[in-house]
C-alpha atoms as a PDB file:
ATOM      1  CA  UNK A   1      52.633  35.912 -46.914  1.00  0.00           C
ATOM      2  CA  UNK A   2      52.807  34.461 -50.377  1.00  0.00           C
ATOM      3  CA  UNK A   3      53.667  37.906 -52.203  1.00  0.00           C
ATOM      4  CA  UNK A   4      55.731  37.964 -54.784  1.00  0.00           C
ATOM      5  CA  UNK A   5      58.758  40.781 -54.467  1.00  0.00           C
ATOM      6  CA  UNK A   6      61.310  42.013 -57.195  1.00  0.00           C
ATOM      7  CA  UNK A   7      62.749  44.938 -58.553  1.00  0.00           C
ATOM      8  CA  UNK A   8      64.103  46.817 -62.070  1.00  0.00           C
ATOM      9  CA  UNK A   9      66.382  49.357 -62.664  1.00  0.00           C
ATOM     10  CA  UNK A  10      65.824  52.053 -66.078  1.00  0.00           C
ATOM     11  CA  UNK A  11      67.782  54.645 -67.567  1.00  0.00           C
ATOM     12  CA  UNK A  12      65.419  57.325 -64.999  1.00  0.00           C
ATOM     13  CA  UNK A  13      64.402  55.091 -61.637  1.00  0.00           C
ATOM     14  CA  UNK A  14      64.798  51.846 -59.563  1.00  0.00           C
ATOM     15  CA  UNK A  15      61.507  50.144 -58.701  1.00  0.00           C
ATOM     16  CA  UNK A  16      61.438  48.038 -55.690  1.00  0.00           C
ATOM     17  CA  UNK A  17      58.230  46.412 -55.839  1.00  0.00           C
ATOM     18  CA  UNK A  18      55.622  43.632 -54.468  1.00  0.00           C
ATOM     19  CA  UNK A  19      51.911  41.792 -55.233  1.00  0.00           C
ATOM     20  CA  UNK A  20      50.612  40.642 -52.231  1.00  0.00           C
ATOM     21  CA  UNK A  21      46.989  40.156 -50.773  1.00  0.00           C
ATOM     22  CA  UNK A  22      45.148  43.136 -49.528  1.00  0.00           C
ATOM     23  CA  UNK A  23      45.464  41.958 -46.085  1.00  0.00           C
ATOM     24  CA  UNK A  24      49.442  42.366 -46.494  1.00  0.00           C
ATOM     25  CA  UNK A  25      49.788  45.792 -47.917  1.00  0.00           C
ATOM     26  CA  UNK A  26      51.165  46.762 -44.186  1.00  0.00           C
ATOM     27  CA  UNK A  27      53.629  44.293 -44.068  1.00  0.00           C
ATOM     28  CA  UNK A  28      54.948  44.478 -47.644  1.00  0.00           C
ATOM     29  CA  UNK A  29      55.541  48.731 -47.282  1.00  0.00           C
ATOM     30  CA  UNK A  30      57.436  47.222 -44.044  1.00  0.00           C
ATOM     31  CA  UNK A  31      59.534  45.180 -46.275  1.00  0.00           C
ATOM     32  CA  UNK A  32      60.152  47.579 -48.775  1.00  0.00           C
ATOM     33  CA  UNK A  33      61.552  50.455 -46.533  1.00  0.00           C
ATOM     34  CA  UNK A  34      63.467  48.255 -44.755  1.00  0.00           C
ATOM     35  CA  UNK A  35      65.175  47.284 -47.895  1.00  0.00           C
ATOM     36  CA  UNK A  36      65.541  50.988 -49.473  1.00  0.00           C
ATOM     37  CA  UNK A  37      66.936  52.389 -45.849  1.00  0.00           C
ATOM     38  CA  UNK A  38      68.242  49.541 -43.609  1.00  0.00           C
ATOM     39  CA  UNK A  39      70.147  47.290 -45.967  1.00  0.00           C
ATOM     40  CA  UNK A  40      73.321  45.868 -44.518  1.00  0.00           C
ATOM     41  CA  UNK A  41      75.422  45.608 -47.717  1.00  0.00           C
ATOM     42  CA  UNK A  42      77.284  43.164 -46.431  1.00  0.00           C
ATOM     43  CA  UNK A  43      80.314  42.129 -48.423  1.00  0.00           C
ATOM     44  CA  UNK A  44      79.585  39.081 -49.476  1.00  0.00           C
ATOM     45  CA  UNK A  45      76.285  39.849 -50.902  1.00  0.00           C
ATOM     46  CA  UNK A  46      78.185  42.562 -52.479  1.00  0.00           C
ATOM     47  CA  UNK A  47      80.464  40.026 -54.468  1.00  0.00           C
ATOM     48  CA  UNK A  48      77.639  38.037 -54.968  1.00  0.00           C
ATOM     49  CA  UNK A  49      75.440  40.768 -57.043  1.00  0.00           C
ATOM     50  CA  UNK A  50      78.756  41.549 -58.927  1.00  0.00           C
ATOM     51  CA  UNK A  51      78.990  38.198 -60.587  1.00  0.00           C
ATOM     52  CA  UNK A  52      75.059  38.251 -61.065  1.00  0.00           C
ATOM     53  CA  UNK A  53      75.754  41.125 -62.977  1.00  0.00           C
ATOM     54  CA  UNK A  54      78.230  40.848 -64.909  1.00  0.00           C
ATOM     55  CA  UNK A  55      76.392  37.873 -66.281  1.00  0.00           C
ATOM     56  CA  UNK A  56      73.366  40.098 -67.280  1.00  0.00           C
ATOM     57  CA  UNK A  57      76.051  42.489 -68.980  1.00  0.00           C
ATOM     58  CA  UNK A  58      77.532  39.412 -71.216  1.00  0.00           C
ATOM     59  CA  UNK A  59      73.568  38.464 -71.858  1.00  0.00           C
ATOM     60  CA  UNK A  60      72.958  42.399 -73.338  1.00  0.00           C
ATOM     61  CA  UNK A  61      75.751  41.663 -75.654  1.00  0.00           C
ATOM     62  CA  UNK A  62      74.332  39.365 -76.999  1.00  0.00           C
ATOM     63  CA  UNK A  63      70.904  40.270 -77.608  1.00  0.00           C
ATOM     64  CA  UNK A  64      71.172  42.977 -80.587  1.00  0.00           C
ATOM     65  CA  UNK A  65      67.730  44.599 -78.956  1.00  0.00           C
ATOM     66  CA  UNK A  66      69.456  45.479 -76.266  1.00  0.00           C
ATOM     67  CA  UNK A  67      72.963  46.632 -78.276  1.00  0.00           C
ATOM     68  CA  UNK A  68      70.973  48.433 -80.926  1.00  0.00           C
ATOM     69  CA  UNK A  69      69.066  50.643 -78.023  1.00  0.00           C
ATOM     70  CA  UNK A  70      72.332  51.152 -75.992  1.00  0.00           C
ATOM     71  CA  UNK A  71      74.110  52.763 -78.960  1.00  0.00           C
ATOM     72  CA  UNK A  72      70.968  54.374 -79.835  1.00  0.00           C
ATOM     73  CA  UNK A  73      70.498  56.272 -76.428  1.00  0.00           C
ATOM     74  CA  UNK A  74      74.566  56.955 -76.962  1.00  0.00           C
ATOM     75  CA  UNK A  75      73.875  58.711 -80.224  1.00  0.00           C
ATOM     76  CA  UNK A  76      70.813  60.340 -79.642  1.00  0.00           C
ATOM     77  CA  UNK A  77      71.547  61.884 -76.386  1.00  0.00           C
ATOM     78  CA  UNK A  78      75.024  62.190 -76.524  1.00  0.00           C
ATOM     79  CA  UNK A  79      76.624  64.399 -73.340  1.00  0.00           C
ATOM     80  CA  UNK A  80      73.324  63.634 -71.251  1.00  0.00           C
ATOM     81  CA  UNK A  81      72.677  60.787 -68.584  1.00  0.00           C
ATOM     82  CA  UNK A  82      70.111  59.039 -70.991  1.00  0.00           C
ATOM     83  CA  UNK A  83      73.065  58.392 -73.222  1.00  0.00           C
ATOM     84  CA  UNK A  84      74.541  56.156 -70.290  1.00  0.00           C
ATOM     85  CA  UNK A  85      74.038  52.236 -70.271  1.00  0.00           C
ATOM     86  CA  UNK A  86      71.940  50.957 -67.190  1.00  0.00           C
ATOM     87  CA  UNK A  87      74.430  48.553 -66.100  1.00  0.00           C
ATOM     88  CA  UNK A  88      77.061  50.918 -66.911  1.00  0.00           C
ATOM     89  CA  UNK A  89      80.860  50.371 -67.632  1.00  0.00           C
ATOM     90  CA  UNK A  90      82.496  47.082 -67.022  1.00  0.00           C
ATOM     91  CA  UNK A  91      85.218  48.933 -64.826  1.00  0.00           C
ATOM     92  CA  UNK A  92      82.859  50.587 -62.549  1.00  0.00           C
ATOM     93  CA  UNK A  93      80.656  46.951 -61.860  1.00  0.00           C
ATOM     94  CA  UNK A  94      84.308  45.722 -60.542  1.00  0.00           C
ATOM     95  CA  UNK A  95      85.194  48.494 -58.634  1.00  0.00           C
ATOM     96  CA  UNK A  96      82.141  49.460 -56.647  1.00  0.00           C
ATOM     97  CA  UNK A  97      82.054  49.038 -52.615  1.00  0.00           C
ATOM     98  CA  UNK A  98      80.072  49.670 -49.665  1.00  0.00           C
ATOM     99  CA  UNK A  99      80.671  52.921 -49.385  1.00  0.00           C
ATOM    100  CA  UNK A 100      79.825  53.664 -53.057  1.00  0.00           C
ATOM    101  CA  UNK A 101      76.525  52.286 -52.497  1.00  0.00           C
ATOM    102  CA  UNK A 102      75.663  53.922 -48.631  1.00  0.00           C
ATOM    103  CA  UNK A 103      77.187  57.133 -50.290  1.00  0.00           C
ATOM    104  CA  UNK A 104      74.498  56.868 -53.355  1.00  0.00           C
ATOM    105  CA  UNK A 105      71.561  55.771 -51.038  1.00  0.00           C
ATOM    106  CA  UNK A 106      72.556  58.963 -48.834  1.00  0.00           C
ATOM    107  CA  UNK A 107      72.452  61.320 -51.187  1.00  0.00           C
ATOM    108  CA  UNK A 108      69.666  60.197 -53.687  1.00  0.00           C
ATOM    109  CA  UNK A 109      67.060  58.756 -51.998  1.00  0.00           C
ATOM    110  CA  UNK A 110      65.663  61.236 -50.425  1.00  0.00           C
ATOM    111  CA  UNK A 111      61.702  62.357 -50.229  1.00  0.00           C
ATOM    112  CA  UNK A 112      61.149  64.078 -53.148  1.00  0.00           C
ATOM    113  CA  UNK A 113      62.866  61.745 -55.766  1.00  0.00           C
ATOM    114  CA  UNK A 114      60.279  58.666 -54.217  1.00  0.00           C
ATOM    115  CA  UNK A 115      57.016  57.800 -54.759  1.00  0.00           C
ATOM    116  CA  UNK A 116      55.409  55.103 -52.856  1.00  0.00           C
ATOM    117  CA  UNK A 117      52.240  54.221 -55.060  1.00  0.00           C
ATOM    118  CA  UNK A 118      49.677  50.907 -54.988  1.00  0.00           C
ATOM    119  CA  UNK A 119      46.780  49.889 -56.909  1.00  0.00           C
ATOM    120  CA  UNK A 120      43.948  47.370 -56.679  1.00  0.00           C
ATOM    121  CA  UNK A 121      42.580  46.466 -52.912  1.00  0.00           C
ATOM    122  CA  UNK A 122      44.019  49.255 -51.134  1.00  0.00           C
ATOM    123  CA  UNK A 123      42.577  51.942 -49.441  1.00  0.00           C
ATOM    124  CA  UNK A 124      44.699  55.604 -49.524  1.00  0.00           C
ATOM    125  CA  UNK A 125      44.068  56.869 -46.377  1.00  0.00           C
ATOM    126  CA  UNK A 126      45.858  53.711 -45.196  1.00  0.00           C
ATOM    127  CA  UNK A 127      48.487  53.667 -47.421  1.00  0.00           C
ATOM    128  CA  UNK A 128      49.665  57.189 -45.830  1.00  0.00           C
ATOM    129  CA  UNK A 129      49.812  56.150 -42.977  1.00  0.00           C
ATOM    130  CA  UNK A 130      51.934  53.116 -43.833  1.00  0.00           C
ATOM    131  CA  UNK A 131      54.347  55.702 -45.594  1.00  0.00           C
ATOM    132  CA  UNK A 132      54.479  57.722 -42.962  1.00  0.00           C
ATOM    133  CA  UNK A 133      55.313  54.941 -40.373  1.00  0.00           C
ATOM    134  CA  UNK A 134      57.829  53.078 -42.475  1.00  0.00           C
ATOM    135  CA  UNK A 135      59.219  56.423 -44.904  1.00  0.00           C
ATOM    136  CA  UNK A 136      59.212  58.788 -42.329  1.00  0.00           C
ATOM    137  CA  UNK A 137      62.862  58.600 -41.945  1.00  0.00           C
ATOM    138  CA  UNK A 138      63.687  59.695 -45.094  1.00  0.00           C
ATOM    139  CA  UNK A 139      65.828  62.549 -46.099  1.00  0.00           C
ATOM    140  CA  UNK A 140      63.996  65.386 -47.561  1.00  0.00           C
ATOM    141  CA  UNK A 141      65.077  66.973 -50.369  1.00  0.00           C
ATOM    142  CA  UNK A 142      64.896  66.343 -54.179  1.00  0.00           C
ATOM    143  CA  UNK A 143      67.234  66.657 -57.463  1.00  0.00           C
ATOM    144  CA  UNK A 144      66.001  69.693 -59.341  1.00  0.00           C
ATOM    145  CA  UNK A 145      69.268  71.312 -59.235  1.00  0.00           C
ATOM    146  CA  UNK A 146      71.154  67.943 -60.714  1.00  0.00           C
ATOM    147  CA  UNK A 147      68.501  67.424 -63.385  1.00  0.00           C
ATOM    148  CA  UNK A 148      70.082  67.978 -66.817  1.00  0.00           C
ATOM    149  CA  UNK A 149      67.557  68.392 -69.669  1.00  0.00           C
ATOM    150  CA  UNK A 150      67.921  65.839 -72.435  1.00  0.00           C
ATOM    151  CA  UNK A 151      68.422  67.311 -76.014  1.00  0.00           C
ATOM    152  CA  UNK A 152      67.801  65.122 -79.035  1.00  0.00           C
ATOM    153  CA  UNK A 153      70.510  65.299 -81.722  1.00  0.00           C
ATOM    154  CA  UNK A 154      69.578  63.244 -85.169  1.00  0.00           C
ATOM    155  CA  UNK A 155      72.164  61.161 -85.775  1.00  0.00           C
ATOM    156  CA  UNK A 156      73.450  58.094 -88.055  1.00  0.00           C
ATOM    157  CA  UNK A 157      75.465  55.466 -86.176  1.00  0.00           C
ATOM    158  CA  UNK A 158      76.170  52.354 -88.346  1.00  0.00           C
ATOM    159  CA  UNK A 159      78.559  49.803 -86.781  1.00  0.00           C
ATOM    160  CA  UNK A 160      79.668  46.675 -89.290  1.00  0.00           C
ATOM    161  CA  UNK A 161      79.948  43.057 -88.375  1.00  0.00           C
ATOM    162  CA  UNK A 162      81.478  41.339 -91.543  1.00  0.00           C
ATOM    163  CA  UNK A 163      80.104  37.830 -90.857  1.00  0.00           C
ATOM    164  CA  UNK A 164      76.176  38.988 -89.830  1.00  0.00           C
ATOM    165  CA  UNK A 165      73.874  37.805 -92.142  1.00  0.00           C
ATOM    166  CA  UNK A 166      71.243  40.469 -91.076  1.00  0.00           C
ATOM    167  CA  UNK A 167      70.918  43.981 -90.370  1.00  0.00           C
ATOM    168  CA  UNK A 168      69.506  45.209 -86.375  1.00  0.00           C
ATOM    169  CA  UNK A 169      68.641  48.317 -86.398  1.00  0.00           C
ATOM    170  CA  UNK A 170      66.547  51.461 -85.489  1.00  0.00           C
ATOM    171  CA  UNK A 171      64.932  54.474 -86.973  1.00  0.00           C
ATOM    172  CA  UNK A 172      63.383  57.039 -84.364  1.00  0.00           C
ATOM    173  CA  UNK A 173      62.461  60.620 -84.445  1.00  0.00           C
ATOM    174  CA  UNK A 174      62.396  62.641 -81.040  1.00  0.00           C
ATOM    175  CA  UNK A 175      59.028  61.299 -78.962  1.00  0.00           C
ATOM    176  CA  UNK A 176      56.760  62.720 -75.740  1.00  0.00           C
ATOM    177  CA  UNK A 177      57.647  62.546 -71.992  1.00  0.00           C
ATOM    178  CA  UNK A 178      55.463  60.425 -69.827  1.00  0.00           C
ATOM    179  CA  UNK A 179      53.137  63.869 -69.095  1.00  0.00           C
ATOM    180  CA  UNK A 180      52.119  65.220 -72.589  1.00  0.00           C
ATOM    181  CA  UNK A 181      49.357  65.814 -73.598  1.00  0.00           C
ATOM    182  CA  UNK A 182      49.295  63.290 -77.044  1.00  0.00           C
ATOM    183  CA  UNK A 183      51.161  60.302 -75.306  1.00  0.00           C
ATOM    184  CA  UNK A 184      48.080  58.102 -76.026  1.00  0.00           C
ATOM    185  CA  UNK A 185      47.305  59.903 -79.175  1.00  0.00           C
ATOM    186  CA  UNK A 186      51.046  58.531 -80.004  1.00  0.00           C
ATOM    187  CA  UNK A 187      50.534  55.187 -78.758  1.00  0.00           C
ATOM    188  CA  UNK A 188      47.093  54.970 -80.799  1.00  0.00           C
ATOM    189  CA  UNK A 189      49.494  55.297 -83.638  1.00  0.00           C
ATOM    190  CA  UNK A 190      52.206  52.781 -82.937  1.00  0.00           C
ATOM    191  CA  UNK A 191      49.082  50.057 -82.863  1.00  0.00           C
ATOM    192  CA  UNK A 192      47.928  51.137 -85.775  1.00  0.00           C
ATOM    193  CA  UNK A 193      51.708  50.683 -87.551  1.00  0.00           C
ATOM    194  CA  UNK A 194      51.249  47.098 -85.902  1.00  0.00           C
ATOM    195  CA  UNK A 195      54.798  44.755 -85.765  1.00  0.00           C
ATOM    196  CA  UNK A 196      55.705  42.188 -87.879  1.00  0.00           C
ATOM    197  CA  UNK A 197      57.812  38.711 -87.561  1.00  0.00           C
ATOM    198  CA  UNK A 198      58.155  36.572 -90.399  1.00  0.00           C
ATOM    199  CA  UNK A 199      58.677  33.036 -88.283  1.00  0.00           C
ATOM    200  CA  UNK A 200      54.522  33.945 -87.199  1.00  0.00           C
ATOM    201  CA  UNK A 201      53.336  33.218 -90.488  1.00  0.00           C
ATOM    202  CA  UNK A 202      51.536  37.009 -91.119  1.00  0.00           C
ATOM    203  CA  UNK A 203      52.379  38.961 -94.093  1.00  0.00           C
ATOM    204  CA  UNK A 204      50.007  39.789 -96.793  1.00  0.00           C
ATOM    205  CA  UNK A 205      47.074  39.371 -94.106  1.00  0.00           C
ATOM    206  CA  UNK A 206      48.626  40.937 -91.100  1.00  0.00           C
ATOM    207  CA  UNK A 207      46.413  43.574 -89.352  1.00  0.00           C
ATOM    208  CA  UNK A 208      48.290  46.885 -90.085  1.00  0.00           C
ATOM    209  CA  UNK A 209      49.089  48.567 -93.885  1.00  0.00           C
ATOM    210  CA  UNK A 210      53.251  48.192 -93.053  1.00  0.00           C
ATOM    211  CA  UNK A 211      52.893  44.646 -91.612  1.00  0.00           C
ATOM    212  CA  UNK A 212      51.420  43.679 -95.437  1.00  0.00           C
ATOM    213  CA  UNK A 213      53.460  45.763 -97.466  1.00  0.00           C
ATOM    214  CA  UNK A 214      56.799  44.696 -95.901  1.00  0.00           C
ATOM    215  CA  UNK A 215      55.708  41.115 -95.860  1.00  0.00           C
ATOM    216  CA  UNK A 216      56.414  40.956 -99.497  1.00  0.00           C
ATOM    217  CA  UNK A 217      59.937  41.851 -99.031  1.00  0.00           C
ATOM    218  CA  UNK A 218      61.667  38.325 -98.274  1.00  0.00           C
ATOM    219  CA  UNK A 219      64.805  39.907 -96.657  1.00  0.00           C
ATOM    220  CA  UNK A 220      62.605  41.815 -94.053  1.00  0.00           C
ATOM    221  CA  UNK A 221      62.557  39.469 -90.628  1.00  0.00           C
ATOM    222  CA  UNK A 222      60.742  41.644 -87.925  1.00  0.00           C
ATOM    223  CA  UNK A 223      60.004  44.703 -87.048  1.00  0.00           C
ATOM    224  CA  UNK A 224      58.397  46.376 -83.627  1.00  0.00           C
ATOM    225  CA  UNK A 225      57.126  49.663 -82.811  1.00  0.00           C
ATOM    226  CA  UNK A 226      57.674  51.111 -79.857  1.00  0.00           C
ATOM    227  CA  UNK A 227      57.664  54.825 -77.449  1.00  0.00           C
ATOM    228  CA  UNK A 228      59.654  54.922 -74.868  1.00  0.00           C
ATOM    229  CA  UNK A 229      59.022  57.801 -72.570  1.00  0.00           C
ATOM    230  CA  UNK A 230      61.458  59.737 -70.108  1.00  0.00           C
ATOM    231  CA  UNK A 231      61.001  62.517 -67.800  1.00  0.00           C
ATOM    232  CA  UNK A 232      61.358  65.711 -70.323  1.00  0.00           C
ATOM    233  CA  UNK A 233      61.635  63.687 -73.890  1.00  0.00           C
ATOM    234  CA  UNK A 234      61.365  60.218 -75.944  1.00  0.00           C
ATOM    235  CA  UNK A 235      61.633  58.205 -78.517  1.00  0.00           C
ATOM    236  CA  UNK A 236      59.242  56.894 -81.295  1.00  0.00           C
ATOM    237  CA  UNK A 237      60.458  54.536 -83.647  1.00  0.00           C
ATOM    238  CA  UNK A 238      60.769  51.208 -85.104  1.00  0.00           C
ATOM    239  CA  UNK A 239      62.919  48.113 -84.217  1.00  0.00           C
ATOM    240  CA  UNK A 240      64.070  46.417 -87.309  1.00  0.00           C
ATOM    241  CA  UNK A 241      65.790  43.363 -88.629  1.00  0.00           C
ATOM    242  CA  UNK A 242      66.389  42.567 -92.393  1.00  0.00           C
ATOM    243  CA  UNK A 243      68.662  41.369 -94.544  1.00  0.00           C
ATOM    244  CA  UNK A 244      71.074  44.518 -96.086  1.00  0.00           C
ATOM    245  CA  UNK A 245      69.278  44.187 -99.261  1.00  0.00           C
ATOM    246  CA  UNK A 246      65.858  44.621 -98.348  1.00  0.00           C
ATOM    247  CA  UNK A 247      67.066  47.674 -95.987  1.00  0.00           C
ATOM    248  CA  UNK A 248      66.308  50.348 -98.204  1.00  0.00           C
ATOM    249  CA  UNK A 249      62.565  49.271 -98.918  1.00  0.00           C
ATOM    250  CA  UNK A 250      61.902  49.035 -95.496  1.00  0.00           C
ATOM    251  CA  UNK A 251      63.329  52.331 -94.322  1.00  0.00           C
ATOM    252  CA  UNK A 252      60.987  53.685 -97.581  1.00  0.00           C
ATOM    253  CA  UNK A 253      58.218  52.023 -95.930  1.00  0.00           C
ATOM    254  CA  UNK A 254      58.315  53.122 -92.666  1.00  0.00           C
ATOM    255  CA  UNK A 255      59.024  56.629 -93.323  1.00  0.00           C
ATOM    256  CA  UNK A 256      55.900  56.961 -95.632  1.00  0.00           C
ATOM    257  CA  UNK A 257      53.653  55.026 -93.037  1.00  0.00           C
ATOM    258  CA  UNK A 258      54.279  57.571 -90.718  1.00  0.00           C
ATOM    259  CA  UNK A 259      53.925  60.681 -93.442  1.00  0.00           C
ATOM    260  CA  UNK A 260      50.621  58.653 -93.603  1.00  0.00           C
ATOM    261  CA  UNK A 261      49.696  58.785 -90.227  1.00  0.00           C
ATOM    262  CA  UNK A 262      50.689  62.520 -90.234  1.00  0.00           C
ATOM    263  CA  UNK A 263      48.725  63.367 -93.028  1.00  0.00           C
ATOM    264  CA  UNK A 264      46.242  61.112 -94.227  1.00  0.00           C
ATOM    265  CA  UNK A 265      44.381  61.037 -90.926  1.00  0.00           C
ATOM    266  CA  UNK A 266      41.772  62.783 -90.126  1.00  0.00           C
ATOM    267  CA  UNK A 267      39.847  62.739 -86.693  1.00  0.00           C
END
């Protein structure tokens, strides 16, 4: 066929996923039911995905994105199922079995927590009937009654690693679920804050007002806006990394930036 086929797993769904050519579209909705409901599970493979992932857990650790937005999500949704890790505790990656996984498959994928969707050369009518030949197995039901609302709660986490030479962290406020109504009024915004890495050469002629004012702060290494969006909430912030001296100025920076964008603004 020549498609390409992969998956990813977030803190709200697991995308099973292929490109193909139009002509394929059949055969690749084929391929992806058969892996969501007719997967074998077989132990070996089983034992093989455990090692592959416990490898991605000891790569997390070591990329402070990744740490800094763990025990961010820990923090700022505290008691709710955001706050969890996606990989999730060492203990339970060593301990799960077949009949965790059947048992999970069973009970959550049913028809109204999936969405089949394709874009490009593909034609709808077809596509339904494609999910009705392939999906039309599937459970029905949904999770409405397991959904817990996520509640932001400000917080200040600060966790200290004597020999670091720089300071990863984050400063967010509470952001917009995927459906409201000024997501892309929010995203507008984050381009106009820009990012900023030293080791690129910008500074004083970067394209965004923070980008130049932070780029005469030596200590300041990077920083990267971003929104991530979840069912019922978000977060909007900034990704930093600085030395501890040039922390302050930065966090000064930022939050007047965005008392900028809040005020000085009109449209």
């Amino acid at each position: 066929m020549g498609a390409h086929l992969n998956a990813y797993t977030s803190r709200e769904q697991t995308v099973y996923y292929a490109k193909c050519f139009s002509g394929d579209i059949e055969r690749s909705v084929e391929i992806l039911s058969d892996i969501l409901l007719h997967s074998k599970f077989n132990k070996r493979d089983i034992e093989s995905e455990r090692g592959v992932i416990l490898r991605e857990m000891q790569e997390v650790e070591q990329n402070m994105q990744e740490v800094v937005f763990d025990h961010l999500h820990s923090g700022v949704f505290e008691g709710n199922p955001l706050s969890m890790t996606i990989l999730g505790p060492e203990e339970n990656i060593q301990s799960i079995n077949r009949d965790d996984l059947t048992n999970y498959i069973q009970t959550h994928y049913r028809s109204g927590r999936m969405v089949l969707a394709a874009a490009g050369g593909v034609n709808h009518d077809e596509l339904i009937k494609y999910s009705e030949k392939y999906f039309g197995e599937v459970s029905r039901g949904d999770a409405s009654s397991q959904f817990i609302p996520a509640v932001f709660t400000p917080c200040q986490l600060k966790f200290r690693v004597n020999d670091m030479g720089f300071v990863y962290g984050a400063l967010v406020v509470r952001g917009l679920s995927w459906t409201h109504q000024d997501n892309l009024s929010l995203m507008v915004a984050n381009i106009l804050l820009g990012e900023y890495d030293r080791s690129r050469g910008l500074g004083v002629t970067a394209p965004s007002r923070l980008a130049r004012r932070i780029g005469n702060h030596p200590g300041v290494q990077s920083f990267m806006n971003f929104s991530t969006c979840y069912k019922d909430t978000g977060l909007n912030g900034i990704y930093f990394v600085t030395s501890p001296d040039s922390a302050p100025q930065l966090i000064d920076a930022v939050t007047e930036e965005w008392k900028w964008l809040a005020e000085g603004i009109f449209i």
